[in-house]
PDB file of N, CA and C in Angstrom:
ATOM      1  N   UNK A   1     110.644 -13.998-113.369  1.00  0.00           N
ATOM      2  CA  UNK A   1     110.909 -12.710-112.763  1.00  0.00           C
ATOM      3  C   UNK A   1     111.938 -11.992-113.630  1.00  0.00           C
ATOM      4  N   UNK A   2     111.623 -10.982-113.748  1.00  0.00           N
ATOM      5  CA  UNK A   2     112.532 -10.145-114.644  1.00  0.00           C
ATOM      6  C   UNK A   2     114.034  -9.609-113.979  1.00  0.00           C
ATOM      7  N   UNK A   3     114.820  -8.782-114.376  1.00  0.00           N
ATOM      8  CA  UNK A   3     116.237  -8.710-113.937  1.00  0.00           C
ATOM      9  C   UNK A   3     115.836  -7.274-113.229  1.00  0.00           C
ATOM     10  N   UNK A   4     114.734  -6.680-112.613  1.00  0.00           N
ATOM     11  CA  UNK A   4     114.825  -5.161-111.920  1.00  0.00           C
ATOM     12  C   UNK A   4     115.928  -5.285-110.844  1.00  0.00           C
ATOM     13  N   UNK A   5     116.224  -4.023-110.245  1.00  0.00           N
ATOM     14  CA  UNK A   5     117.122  -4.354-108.896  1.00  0.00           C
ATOM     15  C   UNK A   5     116.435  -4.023-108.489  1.00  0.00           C
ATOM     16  N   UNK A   6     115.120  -4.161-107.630  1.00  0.00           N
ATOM     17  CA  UNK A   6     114.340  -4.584-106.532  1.00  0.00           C
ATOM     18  C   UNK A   6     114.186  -6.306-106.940  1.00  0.00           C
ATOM     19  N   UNK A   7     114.566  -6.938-107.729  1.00  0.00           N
ATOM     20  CA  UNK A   7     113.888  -8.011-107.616  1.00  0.00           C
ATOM     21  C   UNK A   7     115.284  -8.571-107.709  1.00  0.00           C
ATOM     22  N   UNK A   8     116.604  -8.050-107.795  1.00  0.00           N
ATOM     23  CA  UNK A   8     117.922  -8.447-107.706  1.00  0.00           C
ATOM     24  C   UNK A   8     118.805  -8.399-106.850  1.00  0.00           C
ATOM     25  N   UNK A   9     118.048  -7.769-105.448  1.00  0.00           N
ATOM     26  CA  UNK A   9     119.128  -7.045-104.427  1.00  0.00           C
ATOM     27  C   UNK A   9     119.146  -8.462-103.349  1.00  0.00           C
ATOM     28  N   UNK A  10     120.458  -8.826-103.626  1.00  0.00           N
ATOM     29  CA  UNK A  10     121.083 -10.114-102.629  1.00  0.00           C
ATOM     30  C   UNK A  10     120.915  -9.927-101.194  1.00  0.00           C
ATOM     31  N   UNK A  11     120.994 -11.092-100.666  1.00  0.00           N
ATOM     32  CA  UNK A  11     121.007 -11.340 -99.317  1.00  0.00           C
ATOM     33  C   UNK A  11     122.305 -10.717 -98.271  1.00  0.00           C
ATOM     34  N   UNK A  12     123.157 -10.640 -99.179  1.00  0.00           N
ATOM     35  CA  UNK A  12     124.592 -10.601 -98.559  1.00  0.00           C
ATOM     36  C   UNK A  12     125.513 -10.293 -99.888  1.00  0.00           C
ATOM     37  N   UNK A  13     126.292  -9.370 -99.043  1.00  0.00           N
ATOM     38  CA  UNK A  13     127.338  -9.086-100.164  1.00  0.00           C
ATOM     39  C   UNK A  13     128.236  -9.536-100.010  1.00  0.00           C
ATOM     40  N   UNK A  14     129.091  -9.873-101.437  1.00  0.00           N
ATOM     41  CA  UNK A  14     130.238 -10.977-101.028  1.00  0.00           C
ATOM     42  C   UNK A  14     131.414  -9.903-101.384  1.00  0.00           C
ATOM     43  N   UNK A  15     132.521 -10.288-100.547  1.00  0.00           N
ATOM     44  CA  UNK A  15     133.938  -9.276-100.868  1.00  0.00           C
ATOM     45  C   UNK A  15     134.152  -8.805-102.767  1.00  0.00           C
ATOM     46  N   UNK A  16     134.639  -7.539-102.938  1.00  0.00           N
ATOM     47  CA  UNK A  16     134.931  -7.668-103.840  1.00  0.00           C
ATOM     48  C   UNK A  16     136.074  -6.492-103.953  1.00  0.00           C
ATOM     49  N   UNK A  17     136.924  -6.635-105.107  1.00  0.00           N
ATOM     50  CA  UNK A  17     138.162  -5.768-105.049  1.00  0.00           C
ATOM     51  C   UNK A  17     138.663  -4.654-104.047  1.00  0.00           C
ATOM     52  N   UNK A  18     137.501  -3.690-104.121  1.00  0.00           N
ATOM     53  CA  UNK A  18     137.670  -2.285-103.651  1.00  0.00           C
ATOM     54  C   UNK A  18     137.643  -2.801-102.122  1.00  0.00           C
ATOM     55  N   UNK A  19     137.194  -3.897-101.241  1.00  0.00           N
ATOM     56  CA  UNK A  19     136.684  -3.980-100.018  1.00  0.00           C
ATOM     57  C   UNK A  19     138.526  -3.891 -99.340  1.00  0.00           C
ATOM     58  N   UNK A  20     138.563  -3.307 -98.094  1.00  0.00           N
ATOM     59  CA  UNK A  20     140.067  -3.772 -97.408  1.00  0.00           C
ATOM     60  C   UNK A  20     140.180  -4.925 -97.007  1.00  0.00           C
ATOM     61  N   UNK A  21     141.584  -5.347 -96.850  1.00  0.00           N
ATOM     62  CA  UNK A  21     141.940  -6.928 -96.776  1.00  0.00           C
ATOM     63  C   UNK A  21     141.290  -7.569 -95.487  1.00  0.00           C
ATOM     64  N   UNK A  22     140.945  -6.652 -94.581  1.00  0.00           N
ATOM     65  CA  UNK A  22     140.383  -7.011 -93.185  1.00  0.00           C
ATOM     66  C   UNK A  22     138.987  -6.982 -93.128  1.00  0.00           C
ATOM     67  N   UNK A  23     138.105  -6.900 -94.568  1.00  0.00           N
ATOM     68  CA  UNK A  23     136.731  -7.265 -94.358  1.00  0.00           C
ATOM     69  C   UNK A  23     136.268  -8.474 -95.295  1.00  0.00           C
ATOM     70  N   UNK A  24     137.778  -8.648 -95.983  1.00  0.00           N
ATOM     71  CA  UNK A  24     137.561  -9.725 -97.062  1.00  0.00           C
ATOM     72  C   UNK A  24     138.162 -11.270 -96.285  1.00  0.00           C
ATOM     73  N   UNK A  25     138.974 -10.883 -95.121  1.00  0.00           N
ATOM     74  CA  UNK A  25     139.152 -11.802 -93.797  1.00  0.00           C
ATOM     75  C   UNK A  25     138.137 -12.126 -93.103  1.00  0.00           C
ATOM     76  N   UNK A  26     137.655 -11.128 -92.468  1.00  0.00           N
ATOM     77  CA  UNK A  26     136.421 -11.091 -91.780  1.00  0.00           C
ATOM     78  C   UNK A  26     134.947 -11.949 -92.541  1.00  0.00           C
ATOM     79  N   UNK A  27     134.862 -11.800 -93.685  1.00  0.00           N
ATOM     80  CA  UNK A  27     134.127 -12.706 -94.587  1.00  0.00           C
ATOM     81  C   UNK A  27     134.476 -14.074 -94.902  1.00  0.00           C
ATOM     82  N   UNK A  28     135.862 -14.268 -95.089  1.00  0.00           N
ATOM     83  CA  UNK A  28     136.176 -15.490 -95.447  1.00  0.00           C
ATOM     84  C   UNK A  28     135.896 -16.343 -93.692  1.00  0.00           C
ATOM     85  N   UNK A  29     136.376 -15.847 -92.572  1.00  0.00           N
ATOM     86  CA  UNK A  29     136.068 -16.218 -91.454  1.00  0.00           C
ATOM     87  C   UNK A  29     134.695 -16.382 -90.932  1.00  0.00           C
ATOM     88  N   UNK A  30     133.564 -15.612 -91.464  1.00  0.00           N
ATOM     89  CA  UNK A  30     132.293 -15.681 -91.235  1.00  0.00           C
ATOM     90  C   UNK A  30     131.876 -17.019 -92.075  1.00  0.00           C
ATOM     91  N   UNK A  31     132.467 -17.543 -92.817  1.00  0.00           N
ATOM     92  CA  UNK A  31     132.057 -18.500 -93.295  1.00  0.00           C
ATOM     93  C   UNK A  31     132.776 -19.882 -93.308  1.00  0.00           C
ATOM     94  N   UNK A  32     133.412 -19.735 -92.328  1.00  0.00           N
ATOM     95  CA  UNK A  32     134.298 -21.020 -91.348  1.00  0.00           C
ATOM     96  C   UNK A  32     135.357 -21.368 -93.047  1.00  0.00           C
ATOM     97  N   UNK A  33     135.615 -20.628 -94.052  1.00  0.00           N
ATOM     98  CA  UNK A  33     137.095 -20.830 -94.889  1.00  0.00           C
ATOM     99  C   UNK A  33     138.172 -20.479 -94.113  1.00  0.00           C
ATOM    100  N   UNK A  34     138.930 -21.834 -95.000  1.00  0.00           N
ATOM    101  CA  UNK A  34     140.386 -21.176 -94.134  1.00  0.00           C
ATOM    102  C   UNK A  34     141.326 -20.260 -95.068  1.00  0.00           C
ATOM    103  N   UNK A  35     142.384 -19.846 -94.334  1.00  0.00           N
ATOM    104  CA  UNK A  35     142.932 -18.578 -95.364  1.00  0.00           C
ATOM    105  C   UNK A  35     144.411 -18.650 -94.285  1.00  0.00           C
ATOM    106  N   UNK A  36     144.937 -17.827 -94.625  1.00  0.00           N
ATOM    107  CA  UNK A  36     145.999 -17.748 -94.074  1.00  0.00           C
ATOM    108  C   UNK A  36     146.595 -16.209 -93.506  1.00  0.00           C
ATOM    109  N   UNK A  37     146.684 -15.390 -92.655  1.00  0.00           N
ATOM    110  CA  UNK A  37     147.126 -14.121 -92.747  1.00  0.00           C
ATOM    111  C   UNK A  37     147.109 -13.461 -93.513  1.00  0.00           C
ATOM    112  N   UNK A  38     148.842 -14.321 -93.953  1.00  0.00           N
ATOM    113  CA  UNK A  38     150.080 -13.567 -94.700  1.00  0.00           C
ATOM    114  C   UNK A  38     149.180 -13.415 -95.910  1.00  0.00           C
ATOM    115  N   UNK A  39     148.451 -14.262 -96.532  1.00  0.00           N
ATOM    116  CA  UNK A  39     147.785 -14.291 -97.764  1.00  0.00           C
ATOM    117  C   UNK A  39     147.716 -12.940 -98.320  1.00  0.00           C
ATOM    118  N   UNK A  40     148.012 -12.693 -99.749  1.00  0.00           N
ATOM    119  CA  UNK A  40     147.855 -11.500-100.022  1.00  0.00           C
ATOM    120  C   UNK A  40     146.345 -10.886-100.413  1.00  0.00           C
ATOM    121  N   UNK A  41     145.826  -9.758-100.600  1.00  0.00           N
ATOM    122  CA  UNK A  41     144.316  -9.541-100.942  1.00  0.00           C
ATOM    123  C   UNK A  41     144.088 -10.086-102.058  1.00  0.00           C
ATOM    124  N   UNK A  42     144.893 -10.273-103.283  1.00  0.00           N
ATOM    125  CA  UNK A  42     144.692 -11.406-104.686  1.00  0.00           C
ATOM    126  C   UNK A  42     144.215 -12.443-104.075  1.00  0.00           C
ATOM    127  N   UNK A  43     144.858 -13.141-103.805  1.00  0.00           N
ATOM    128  CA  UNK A  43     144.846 -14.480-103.033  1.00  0.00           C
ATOM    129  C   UNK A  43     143.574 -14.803-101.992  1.00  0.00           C
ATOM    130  N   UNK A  44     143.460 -13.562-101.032  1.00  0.00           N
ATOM    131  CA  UNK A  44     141.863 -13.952-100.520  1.00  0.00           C
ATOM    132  C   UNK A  44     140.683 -13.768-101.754  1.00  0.00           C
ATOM    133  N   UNK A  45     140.702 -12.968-102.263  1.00  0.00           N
ATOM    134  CA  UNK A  45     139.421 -12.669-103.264  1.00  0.00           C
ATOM    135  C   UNK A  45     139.591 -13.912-104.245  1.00  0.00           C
ATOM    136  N   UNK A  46     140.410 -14.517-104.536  1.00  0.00           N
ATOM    137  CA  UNK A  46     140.699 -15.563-105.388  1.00  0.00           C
ATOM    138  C   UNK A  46     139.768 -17.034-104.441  1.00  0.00           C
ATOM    139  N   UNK A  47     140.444 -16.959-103.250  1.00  0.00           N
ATOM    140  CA  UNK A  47     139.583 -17.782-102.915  1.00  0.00           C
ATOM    141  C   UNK A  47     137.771 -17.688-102.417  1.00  0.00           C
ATOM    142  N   UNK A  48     137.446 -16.051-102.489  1.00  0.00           N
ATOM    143  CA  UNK A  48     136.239 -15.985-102.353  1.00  0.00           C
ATOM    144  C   UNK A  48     135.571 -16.296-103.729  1.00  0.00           C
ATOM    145  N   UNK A  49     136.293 -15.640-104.758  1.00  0.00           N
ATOM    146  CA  UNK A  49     135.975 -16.513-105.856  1.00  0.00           C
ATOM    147  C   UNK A  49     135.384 -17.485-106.153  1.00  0.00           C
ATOM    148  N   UNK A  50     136.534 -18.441-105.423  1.00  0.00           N
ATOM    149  CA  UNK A  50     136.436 -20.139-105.597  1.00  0.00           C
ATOM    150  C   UNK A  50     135.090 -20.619-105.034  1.00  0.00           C
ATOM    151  N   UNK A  51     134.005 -19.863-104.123  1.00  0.00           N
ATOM    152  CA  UNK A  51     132.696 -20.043-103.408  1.00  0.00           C
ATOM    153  C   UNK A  51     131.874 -18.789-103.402  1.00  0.00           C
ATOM    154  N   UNK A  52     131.890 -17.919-103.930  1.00  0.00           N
ATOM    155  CA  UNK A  52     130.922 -16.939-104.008  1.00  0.00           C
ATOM    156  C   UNK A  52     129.581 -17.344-104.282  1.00  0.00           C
ATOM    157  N   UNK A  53     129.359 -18.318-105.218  1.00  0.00           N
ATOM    158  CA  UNK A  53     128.581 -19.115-105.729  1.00  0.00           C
ATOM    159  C   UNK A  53     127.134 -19.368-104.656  1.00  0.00           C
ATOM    160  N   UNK A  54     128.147 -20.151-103.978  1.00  0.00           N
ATOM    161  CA  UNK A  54     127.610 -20.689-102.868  1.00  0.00           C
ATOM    162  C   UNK A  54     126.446 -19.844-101.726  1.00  0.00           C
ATOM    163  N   UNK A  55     127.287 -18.428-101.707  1.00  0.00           N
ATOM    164  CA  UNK A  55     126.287 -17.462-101.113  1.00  0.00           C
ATOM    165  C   UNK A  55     125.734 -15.872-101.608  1.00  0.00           C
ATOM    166  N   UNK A  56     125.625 -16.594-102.765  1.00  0.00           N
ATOM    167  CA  UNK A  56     125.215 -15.733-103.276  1.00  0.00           C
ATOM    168  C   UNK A  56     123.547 -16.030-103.992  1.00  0.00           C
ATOM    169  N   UNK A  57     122.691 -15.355-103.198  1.00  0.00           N
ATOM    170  CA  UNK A  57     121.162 -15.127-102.729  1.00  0.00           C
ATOM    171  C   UNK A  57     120.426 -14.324-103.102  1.00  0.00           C
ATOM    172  N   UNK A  58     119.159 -14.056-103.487  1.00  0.00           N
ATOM    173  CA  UNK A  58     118.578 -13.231-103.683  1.00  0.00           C
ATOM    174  C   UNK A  58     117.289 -12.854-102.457  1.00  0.00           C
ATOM    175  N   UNK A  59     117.258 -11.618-102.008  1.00  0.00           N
ATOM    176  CA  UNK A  59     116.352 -11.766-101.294  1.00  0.00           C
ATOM    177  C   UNK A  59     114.747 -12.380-101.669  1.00  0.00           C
ATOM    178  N   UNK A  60     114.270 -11.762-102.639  1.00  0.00           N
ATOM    179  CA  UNK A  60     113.254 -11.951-102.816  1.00  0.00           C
ATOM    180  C   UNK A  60     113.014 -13.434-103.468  1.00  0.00           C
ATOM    181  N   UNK A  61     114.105 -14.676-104.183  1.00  0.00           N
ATOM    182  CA  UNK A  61     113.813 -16.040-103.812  1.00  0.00           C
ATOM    183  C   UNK A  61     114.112 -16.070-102.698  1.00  0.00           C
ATOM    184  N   UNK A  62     114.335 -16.118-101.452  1.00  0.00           N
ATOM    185  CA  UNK A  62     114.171 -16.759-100.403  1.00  0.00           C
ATOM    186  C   UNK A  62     112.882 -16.609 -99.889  1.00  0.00           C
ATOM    187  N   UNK A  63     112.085 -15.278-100.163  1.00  0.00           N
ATOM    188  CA  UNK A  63     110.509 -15.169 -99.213  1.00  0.00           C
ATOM    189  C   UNK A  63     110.045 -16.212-100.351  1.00  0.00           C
ATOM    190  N   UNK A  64     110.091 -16.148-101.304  1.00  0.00           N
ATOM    191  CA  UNK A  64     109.369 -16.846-102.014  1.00  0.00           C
ATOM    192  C   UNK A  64     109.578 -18.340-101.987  1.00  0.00           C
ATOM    193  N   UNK A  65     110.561 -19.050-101.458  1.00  0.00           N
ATOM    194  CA  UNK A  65     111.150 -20.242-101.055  1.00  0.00           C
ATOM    195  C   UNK A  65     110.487 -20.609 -99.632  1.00  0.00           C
ATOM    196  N   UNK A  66     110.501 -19.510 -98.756  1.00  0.00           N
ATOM    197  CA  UNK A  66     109.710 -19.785 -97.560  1.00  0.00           C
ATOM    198  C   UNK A  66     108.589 -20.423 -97.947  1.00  0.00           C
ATOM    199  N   UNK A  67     107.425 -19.515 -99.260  1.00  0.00           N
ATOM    200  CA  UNK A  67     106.219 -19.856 -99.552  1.00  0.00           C
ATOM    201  C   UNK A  67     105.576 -20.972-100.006  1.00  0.00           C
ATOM    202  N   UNK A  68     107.352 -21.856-100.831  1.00  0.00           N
ATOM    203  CA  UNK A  68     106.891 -22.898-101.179  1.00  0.00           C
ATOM    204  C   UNK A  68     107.190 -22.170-102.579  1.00  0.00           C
ATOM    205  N   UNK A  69     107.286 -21.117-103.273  1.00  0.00           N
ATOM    206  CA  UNK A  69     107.404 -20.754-104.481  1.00  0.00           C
ATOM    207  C   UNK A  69     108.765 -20.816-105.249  1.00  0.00           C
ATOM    208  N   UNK A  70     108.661 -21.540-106.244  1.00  0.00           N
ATOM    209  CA  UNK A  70     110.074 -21.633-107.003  1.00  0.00           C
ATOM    210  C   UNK A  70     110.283 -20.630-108.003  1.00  0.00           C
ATOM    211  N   UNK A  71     111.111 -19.570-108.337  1.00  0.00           N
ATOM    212  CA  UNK A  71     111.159 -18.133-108.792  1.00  0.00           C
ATOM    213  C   UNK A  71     112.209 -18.979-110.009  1.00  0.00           C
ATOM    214  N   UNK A  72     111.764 -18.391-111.065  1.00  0.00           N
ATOM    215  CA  UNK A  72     112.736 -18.468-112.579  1.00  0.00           C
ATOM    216  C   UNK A  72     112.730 -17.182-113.403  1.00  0.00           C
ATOM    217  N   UNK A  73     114.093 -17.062-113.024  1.00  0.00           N
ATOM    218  CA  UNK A  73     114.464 -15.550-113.425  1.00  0.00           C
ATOM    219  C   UNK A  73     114.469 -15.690-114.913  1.00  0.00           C
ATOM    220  N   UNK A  74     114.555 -14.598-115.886  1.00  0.00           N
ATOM    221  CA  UNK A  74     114.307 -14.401-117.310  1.00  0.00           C
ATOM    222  C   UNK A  74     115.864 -13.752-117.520  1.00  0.00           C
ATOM    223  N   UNK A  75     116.748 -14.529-118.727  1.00  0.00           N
ATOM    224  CA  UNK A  75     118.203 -13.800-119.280  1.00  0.00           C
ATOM    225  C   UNK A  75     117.882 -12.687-119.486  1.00  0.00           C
ATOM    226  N   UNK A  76     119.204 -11.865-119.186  1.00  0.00           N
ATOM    227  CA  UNK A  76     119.190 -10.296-119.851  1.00  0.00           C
ATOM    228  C   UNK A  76     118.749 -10.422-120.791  1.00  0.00           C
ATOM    229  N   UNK A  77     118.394  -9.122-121.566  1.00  0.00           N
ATOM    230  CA  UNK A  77     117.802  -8.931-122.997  1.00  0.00           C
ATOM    231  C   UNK A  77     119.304  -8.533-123.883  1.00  0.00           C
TER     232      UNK A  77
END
């Protein structure tokens, strides 16, 4: 599969800089991490960092995972 963004648009978006500290909480909490308040917004995005990995999805492998189909994306050019 090639790199289009129809064939790149994720399941879920994961926090990133610009987001406020109370949706990058709200994320780290949706995903049972622990964190701490006081934590500063460095410090949460640092630890979303540390697992972004983890949920970060593409929609279109997952229908295709439903199907039984294993999708192998092609490197940028």
């Amino acid at each position: 599969m090639d790199n289009a963004s129809y064939h790149s648009r994720r399941q879920e978006r994961v926090p990133v800089r610009f987001r406020k500290k109370q949706a990058i909480q709200d994320w780290l909490s949706s995903k049972e991490l622990i964190f701490e308040v006081k934590e500063t917004k460095s410090e949460l995005l640092e630890k979303v960092k540390n697992v972004k990995e983890r949920y970060q999805s593409y929609v279109t492998d997952e229908m295709a995972k439903q199907s039984g189909i294993e999708v192998l994306r092609l490197p940028p050019d």
